[in-house]
PDB file of N, CA and C in Angstrom:
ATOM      1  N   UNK A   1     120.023  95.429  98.442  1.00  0.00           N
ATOM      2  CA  UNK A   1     120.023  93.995  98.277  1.00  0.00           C
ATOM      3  C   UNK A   1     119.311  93.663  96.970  1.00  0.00           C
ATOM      4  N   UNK A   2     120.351  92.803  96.013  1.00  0.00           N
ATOM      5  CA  UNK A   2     119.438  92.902  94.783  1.00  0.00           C
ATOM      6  C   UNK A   2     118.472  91.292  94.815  1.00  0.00           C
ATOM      7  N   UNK A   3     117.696  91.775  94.133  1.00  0.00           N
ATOM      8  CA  UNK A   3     116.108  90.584  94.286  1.00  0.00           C
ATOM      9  C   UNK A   3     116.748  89.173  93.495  1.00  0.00           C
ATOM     10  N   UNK A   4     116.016  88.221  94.285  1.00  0.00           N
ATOM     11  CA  UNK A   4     116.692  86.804  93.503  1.00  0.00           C
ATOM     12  C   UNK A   4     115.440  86.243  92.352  1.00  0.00           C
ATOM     13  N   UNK A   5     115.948  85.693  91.552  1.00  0.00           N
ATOM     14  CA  UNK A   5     115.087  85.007  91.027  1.00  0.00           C
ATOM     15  C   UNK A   5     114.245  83.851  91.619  1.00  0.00           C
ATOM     16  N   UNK A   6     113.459  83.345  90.977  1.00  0.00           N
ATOM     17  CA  UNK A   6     112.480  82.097  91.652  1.00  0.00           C
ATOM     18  C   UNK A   6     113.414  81.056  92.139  1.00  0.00           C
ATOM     19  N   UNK A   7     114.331  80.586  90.578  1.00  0.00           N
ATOM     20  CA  UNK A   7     115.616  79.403  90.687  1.00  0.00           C
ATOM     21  C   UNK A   7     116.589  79.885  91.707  1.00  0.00           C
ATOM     22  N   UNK A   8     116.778  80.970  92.159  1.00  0.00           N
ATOM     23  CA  UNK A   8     117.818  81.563  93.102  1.00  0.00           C
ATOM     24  C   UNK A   8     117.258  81.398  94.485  1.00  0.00           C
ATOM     25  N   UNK A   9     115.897  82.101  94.552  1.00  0.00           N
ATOM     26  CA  UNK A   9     115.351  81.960  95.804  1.00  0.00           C
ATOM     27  C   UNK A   9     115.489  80.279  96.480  1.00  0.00           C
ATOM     28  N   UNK A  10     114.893  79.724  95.236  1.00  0.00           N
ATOM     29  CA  UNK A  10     114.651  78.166  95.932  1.00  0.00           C
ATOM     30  C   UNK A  10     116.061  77.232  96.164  1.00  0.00           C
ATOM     31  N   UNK A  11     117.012  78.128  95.438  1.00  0.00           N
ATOM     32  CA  UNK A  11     118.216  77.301  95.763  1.00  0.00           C
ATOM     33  C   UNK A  11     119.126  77.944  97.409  1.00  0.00           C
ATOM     34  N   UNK A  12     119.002  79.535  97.619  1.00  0.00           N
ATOM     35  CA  UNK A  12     118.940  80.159  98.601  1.00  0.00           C
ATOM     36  C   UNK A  12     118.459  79.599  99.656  1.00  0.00           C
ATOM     37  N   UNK A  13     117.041  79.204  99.994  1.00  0.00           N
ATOM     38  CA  UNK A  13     116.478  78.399 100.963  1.00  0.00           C
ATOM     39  C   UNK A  13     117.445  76.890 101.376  1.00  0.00           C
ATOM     40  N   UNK A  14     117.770  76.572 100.713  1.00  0.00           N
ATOM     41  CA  UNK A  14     118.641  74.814 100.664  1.00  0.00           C
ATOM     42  C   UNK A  14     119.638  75.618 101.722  1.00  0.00           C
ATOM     43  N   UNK A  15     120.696  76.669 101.146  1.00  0.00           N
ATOM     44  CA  UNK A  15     121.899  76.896 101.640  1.00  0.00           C
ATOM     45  C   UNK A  15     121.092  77.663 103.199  1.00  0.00           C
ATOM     46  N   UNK A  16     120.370  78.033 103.276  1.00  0.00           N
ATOM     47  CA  UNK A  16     119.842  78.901 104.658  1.00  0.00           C
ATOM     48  C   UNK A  16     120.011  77.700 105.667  1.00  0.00           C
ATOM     49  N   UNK A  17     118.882  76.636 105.034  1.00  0.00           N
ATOM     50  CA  UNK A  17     118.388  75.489 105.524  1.00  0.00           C
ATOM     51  C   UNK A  17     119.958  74.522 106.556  1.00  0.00           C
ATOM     52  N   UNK A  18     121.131  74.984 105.291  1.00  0.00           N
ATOM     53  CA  UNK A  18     122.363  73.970 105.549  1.00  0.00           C
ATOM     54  C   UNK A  18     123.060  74.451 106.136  1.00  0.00           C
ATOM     55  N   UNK A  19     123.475  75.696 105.931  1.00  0.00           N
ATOM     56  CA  UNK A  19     124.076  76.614 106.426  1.00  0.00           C
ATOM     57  C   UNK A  19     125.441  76.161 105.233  1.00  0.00           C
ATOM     58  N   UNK A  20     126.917  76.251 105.784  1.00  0.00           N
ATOM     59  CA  UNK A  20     127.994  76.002 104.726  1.00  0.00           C
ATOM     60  C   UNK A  20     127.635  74.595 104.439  1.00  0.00           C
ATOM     61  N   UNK A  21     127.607  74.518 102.728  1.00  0.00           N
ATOM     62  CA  UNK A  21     127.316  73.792 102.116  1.00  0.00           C
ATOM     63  C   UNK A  21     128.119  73.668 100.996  1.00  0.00           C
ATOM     64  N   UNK A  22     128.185  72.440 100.013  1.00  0.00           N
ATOM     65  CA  UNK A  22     128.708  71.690  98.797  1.00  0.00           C
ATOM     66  C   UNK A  22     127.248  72.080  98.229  1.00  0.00           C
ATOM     67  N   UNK A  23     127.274  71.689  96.939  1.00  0.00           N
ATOM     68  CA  UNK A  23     126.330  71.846  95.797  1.00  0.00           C
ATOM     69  C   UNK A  23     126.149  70.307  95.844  1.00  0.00           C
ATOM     70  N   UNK A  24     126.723  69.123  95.713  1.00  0.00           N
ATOM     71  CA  UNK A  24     126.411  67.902  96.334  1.00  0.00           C
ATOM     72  C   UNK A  24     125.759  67.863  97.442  1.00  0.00           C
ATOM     73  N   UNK A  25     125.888  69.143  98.495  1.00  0.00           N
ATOM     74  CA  UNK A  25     124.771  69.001  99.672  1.00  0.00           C
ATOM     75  C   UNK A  25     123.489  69.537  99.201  1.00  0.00           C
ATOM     76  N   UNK A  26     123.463  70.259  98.053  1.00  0.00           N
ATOM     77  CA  UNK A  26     122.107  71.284  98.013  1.00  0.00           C
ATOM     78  C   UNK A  26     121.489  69.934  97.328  1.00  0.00           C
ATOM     79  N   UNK A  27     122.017  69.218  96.173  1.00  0.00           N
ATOM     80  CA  UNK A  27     121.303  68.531  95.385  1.00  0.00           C
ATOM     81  C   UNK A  27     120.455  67.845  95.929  1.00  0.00           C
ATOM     82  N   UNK A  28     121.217  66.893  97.140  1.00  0.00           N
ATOM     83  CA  UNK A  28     121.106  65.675  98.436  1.00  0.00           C
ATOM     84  C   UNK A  28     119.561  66.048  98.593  1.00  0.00           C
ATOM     85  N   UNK A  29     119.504  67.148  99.137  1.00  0.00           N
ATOM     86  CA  UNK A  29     118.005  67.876  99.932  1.00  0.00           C
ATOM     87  C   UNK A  29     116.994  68.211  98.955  1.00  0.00           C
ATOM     88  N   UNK A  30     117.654  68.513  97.788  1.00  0.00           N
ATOM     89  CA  UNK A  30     116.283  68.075  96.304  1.00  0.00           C
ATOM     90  C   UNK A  30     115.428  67.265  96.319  1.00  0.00           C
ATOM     91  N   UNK A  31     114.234  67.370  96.056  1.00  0.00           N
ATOM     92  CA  UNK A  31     113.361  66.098  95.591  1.00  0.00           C
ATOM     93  C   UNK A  31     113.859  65.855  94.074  1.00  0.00           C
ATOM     94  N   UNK A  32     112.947  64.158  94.218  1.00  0.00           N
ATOM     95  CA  UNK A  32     113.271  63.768  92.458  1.00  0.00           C
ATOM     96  C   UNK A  32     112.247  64.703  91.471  1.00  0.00           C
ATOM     97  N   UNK A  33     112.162  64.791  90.783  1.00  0.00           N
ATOM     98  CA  UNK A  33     114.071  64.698  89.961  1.00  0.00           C
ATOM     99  C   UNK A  33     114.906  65.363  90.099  1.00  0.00           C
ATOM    100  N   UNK A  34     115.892  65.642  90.420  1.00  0.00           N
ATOM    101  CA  UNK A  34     116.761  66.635  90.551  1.00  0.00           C
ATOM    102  C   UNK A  34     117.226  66.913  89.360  1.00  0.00           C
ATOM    103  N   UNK A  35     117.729  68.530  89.139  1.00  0.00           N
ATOM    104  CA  UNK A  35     118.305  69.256  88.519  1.00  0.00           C
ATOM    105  C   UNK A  35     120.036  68.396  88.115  1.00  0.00           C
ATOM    106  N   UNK A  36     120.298  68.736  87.220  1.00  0.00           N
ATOM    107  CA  UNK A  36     121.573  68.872  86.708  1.00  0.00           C
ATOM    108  C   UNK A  36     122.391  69.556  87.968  1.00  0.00           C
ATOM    109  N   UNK A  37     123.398  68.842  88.453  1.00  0.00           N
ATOM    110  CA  UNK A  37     124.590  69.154  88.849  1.00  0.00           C
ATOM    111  C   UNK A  37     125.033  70.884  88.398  1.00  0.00           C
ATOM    112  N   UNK A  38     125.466  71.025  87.467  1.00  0.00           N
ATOM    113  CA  UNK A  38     125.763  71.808  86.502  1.00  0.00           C
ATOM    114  C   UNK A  38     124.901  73.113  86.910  1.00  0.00           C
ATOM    115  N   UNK A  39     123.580  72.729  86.810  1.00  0.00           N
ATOM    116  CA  UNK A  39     122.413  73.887  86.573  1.00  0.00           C
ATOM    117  C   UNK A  39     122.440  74.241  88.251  1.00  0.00           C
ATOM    118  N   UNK A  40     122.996  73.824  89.533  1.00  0.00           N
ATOM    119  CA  UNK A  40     122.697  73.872  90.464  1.00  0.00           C
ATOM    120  C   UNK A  40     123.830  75.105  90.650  1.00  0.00           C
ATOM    121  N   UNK A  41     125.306  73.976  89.737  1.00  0.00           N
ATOM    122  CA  UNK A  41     126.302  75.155  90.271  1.00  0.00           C
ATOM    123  C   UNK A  41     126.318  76.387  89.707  1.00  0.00           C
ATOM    124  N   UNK A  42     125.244  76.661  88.158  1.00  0.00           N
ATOM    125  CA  UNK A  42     125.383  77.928  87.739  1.00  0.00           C
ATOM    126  C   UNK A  42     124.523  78.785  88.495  1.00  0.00           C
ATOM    127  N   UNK A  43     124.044  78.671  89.336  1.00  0.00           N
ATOM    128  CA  UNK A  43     122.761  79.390  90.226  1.00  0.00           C
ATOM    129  C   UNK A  43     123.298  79.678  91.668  1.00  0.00           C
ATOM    130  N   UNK A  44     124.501  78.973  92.243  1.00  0.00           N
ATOM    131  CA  UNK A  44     125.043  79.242  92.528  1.00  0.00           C
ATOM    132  C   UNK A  44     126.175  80.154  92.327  1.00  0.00           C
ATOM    133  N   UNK A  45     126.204  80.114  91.312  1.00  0.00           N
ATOM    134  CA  UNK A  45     127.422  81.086  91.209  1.00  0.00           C
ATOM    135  C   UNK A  45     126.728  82.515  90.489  1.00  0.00           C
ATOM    136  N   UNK A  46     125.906  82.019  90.194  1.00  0.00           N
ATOM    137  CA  UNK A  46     124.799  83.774  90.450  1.00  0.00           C
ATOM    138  C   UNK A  46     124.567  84.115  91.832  1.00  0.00           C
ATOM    139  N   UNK A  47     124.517  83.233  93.069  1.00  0.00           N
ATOM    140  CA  UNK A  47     124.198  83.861  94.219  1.00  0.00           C
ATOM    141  C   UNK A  47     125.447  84.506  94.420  1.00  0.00           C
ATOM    142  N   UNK A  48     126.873  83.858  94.296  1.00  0.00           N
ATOM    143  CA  UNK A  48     128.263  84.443  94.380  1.00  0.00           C
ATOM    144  C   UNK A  48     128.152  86.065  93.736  1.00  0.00           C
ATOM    145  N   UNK A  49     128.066  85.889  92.486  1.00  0.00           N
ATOM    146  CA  UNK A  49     127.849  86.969  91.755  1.00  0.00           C
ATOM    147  C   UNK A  49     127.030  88.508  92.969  1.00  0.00           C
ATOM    148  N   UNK A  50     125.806  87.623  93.362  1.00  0.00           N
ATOM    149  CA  UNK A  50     124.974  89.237  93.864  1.00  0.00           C
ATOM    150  C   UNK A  50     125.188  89.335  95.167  1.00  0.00           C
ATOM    151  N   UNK A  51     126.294  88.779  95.878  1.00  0.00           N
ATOM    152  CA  UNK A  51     126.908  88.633  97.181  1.00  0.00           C
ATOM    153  C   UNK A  51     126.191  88.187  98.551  1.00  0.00           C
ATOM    154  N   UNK A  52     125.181  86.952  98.025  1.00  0.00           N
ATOM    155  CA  UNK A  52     124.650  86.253  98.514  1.00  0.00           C
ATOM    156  C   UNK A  52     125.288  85.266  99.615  1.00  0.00           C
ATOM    157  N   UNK A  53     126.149  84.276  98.655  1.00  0.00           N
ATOM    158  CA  UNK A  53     127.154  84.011  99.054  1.00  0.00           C
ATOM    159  C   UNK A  53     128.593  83.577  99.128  1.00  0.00           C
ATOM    160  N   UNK A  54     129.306  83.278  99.689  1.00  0.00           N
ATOM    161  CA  UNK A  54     130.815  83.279 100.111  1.00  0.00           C
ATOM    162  C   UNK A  54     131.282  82.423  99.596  1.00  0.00           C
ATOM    163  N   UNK A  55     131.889  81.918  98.845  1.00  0.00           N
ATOM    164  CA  UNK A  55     132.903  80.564  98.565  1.00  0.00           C
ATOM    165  C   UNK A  55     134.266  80.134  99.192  1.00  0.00           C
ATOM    166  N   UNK A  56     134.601  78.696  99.389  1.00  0.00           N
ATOM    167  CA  UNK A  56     135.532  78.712 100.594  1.00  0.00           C
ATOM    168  C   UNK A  56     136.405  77.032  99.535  1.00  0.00           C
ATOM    169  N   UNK A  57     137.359  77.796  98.680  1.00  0.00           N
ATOM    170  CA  UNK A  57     138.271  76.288  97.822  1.00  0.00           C
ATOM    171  C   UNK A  57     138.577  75.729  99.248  1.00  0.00           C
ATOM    172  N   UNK A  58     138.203  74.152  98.725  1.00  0.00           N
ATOM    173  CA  UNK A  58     139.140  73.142  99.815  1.00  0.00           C
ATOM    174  C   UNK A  58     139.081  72.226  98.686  1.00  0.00           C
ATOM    175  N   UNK A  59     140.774  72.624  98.233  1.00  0.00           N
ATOM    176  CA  UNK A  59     140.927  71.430  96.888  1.00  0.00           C
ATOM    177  C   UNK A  59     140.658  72.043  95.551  1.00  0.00           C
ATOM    178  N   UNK A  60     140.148  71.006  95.096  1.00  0.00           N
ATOM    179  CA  UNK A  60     139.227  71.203  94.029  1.00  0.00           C
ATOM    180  C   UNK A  60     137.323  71.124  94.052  1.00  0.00           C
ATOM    181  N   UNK A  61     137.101  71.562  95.623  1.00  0.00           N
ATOM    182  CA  UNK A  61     135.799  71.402  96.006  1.00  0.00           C
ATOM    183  C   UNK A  61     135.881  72.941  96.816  1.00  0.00           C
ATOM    184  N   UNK A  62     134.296  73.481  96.571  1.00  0.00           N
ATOM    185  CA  UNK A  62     134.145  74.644  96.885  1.00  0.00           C
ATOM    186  C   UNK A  62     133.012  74.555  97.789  1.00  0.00           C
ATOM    187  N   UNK A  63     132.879  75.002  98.803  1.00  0.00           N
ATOM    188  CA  UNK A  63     132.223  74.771 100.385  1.00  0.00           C
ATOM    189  C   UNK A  63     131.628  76.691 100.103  1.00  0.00           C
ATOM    190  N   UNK A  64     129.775  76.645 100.241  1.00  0.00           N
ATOM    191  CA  UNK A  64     129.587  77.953 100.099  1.00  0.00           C
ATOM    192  C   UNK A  64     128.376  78.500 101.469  1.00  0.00           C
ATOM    193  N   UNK A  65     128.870  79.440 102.093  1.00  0.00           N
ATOM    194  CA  UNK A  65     128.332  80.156 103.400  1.00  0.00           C
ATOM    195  C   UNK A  65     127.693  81.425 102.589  1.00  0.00           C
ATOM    196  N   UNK A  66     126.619  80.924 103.630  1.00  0.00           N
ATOM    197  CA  UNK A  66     125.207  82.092 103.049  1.00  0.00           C
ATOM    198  C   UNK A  66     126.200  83.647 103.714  1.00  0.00           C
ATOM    199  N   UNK A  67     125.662  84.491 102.926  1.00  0.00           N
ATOM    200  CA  UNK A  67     126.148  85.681 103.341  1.00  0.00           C
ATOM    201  C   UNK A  67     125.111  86.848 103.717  1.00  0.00           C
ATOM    202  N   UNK A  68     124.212  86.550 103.579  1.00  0.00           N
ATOM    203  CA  UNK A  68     122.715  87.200 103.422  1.00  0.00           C
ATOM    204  C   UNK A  68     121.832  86.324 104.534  1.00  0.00           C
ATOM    205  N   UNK A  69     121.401  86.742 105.635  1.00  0.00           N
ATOM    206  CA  UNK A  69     120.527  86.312 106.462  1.00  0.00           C
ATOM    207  C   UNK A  69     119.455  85.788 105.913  1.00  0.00           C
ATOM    208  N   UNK A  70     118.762  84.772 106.131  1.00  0.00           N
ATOM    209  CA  UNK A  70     117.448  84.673 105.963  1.00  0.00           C
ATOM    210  C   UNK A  70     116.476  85.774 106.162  1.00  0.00           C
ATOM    211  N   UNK A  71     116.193  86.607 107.812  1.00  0.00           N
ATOM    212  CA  UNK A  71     115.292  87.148 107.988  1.00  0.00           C
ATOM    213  C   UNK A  71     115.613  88.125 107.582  1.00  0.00           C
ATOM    214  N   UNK A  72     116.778  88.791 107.183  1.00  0.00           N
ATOM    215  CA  UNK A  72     117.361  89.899 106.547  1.00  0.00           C
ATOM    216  C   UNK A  72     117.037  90.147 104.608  1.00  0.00           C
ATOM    217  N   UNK A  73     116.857  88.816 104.112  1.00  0.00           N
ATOM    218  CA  UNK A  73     116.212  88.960 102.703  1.00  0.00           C
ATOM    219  C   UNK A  73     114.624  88.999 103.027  1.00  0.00           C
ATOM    220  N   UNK A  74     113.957  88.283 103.891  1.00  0.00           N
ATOM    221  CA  UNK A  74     112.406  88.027 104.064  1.00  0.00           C
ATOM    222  C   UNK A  74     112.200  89.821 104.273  1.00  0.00           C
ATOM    223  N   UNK A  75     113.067  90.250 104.914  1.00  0.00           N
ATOM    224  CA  UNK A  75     112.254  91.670 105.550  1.00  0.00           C
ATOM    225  C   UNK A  75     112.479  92.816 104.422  1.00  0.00           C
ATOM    226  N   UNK A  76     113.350  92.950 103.605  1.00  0.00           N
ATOM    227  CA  UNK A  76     113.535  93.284 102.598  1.00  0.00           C
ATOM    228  C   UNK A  76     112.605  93.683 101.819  1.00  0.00           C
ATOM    229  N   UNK A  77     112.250  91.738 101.087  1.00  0.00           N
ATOM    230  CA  UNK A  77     111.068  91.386 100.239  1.00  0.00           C
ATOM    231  C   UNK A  77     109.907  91.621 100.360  1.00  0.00           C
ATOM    232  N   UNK A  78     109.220  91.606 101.901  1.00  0.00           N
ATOM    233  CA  UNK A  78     108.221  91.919 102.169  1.00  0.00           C
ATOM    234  C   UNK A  78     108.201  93.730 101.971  1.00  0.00           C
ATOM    235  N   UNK A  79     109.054  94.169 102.379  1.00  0.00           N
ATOM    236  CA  UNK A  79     108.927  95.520 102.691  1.00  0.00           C
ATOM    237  C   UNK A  79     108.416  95.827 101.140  1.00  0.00           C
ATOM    238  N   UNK A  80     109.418  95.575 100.868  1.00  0.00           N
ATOM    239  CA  UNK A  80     108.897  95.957  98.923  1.00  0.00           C
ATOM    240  C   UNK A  80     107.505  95.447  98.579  1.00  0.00           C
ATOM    241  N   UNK A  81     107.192  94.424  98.911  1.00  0.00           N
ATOM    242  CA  UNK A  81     105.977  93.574  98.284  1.00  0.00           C
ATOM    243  C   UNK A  81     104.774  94.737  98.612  1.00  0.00           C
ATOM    244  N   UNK A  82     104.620  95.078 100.174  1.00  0.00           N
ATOM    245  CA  UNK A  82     104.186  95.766 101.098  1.00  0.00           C
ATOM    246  C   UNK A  82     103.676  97.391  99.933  1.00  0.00           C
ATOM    247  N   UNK A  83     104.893  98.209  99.868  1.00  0.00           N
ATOM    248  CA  UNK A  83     105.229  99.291  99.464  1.00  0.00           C
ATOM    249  C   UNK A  83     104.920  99.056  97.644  1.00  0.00           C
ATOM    250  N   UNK A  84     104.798  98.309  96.729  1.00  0.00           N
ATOM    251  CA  UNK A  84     104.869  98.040  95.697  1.00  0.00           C
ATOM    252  C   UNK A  84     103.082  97.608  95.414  1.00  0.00           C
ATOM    253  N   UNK A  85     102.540  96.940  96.297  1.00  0.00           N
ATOM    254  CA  UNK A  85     100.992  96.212  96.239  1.00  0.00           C
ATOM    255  C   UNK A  85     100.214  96.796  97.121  1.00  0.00           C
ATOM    256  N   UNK A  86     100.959  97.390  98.204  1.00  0.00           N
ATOM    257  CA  UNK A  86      99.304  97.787  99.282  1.00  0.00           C
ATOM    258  C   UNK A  86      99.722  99.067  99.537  1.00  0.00           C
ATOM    259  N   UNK A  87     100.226  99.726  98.973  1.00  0.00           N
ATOM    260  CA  UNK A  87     100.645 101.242  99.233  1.00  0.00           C
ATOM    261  C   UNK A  87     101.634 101.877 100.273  1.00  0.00           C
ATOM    262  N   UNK A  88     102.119 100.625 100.849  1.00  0.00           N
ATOM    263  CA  UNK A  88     102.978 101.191 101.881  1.00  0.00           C
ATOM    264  C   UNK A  88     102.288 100.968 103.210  1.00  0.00           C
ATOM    265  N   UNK A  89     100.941 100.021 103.248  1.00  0.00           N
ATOM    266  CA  UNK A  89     100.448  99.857 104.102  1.00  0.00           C
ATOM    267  C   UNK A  89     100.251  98.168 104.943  1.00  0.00           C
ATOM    268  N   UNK A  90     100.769  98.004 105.695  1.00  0.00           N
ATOM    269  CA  UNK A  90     100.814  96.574 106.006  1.00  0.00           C
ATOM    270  C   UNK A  90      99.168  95.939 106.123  1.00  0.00           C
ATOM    271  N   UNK A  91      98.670  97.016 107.123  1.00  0.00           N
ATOM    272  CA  UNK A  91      97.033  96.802 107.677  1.00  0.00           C
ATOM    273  C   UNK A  91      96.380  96.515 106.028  1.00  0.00           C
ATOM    274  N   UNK A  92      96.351  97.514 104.651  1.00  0.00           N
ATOM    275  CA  UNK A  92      95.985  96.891 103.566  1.00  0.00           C
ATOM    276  C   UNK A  92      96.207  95.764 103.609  1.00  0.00           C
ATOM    277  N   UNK A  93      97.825  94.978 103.547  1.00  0.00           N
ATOM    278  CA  UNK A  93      98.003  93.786 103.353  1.00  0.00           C
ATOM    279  C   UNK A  93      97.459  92.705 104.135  1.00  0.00           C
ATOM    280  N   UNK A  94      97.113  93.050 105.237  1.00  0.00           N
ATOM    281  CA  UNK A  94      96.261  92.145 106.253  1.00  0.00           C
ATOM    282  C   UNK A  94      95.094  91.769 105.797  1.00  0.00           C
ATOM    283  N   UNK A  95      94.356  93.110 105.155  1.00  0.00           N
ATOM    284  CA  UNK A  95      92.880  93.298 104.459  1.00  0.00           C
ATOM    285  C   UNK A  95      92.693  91.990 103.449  1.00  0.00           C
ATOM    286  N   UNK A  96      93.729  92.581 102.853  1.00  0.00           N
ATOM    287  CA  UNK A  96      93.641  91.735 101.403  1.00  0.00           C
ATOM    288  C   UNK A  96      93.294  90.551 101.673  1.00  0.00           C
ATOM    289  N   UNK A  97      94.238  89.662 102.495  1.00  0.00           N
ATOM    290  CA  UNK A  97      94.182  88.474 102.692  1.00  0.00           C
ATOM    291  C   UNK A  97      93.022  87.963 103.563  1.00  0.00           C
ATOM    292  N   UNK A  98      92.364  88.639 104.221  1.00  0.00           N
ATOM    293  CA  UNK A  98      91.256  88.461 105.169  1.00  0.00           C
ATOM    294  C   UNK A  98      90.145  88.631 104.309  1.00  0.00           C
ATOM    295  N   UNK A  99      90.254  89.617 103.060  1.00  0.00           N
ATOM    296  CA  UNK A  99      89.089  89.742 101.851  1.00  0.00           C
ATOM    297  C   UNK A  99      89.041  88.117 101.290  1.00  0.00           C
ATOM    298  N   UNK A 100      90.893  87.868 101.114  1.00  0.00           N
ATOM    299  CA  UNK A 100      90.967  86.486  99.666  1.00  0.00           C
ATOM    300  C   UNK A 100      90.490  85.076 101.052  1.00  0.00           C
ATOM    301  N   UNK A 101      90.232  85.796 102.069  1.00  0.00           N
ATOM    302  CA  UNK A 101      89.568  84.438 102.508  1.00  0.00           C
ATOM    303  C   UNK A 101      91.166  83.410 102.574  1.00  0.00           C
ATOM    304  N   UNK A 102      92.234  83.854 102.884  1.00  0.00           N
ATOM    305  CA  UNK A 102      93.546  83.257 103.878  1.00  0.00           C
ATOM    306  C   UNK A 102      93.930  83.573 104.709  1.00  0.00           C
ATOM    307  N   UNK A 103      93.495  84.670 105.676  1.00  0.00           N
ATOM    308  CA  UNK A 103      93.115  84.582 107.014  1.00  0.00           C
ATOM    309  C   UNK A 103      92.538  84.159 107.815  1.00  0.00           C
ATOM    310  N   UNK A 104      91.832  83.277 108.587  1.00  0.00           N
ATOM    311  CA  UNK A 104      90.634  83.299 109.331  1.00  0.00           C
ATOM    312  C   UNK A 104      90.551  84.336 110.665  1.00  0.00           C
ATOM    313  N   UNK A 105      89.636  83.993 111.220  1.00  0.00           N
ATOM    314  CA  UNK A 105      89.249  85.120 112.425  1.00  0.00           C
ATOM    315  C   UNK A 105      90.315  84.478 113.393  1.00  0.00           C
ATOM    316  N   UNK A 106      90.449  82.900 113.690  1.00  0.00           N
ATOM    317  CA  UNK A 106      91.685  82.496 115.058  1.00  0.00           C
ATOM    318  C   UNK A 106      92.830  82.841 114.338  1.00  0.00           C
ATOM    319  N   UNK A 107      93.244  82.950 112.979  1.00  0.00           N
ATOM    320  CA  UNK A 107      94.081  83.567 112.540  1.00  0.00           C
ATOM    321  C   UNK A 107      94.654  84.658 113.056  1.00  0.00           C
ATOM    322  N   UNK A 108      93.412  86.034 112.930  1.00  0.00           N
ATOM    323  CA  UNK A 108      94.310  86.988 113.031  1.00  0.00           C
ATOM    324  C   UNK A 108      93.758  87.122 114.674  1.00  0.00           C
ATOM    325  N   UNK A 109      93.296  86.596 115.632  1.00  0.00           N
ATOM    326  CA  UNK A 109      93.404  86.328 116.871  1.00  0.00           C
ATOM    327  C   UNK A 109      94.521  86.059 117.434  1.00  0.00           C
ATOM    328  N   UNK A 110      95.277  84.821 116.712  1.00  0.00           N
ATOM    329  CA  UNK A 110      96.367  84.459 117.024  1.00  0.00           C
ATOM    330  C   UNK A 110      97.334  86.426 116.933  1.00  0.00           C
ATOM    331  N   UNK A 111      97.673  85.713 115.824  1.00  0.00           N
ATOM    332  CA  UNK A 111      97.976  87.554 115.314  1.00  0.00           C
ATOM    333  C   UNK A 111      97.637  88.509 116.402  1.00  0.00           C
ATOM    334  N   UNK A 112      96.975  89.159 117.099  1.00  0.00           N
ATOM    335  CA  UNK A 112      96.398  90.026 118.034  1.00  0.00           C
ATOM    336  C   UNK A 112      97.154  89.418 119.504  1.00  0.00           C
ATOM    337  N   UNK A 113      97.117  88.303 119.825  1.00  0.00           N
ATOM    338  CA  UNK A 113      97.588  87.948 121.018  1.00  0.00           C
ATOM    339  C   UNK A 113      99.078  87.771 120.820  1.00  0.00           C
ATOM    340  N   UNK A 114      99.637  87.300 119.298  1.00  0.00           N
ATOM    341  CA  UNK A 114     101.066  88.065 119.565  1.00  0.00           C
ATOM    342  C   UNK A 114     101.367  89.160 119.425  1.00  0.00           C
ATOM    343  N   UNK A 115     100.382  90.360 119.126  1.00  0.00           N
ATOM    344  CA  UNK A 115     100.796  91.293 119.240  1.00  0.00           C
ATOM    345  C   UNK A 115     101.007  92.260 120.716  1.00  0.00           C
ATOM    346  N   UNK A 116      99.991  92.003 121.494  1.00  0.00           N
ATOM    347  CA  UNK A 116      99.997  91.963 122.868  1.00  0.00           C
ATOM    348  C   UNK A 116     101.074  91.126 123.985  1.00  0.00           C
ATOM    349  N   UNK A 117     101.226  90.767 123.527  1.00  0.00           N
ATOM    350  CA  UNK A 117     102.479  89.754 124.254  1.00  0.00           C
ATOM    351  C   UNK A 117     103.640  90.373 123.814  1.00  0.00           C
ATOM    352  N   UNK A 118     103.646  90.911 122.913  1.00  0.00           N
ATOM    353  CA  UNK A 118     104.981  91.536 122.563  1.00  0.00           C
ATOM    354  C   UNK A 118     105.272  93.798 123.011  1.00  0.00           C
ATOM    355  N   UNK A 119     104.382  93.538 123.271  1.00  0.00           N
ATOM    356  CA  UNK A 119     103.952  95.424 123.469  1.00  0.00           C
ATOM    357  C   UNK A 119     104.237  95.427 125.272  1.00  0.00           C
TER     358      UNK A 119
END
């Protein structure tokens, strides 16, 4: 799965969010200011490009279905982030964030009681 850019990611999220969508729908869900029309559909058609997603002509209007899961890019990304920054170790990555002080203790409590609930 190849990695999206920042402008890809954040336009990715819209279409997750919509599911089959117009580029008139992605804009809609923009805050102001919005992007250029134009700049929306070339980012789109980079997601086309890395088989993100699907395009569907009706007309002269193109209707586009995510092709790439949400939790299927998240698990991906993380895995890499994971394997690339904490050595391949998740528990590092837990560390880290409990060092940078964005964990708290009901944090990873919470964390602990879903982990038990799920075992």
């Amino acid at each position: 799965m190849e990695r999206l850019t920042s402008q890809e990611e954040d336009i990715m999220l819209y279409i997750w969010k919509l599911g089959p969508c117009f580029i008139r729908d992605i804009l809609n869900e923009m805050p102001e200011p919005r992007p250029p029309y134009t700049s929306v559909a070339s980012v789109v058609r980079n997601l086309e490009k890395k088989k993100y997603v699907t395009p569907k002509k009706f007309g002269t209007i193109t209707q586009f279905f995510p092709r790439v899961k949400e939790t299927d890019y998240k698990r991906t990304f993380m895995s890499n982030v994971v394997r690339n920054y904490f050595t391949g170790s998740y528990k590092e990555m837990v560390s880290f964030f409990v060092r940078d002080r964005k964990l708290s203790k009901s944090d990873l409590q919470e964390l602990m009681d879903q982990i038990e609930k799920e075992e």
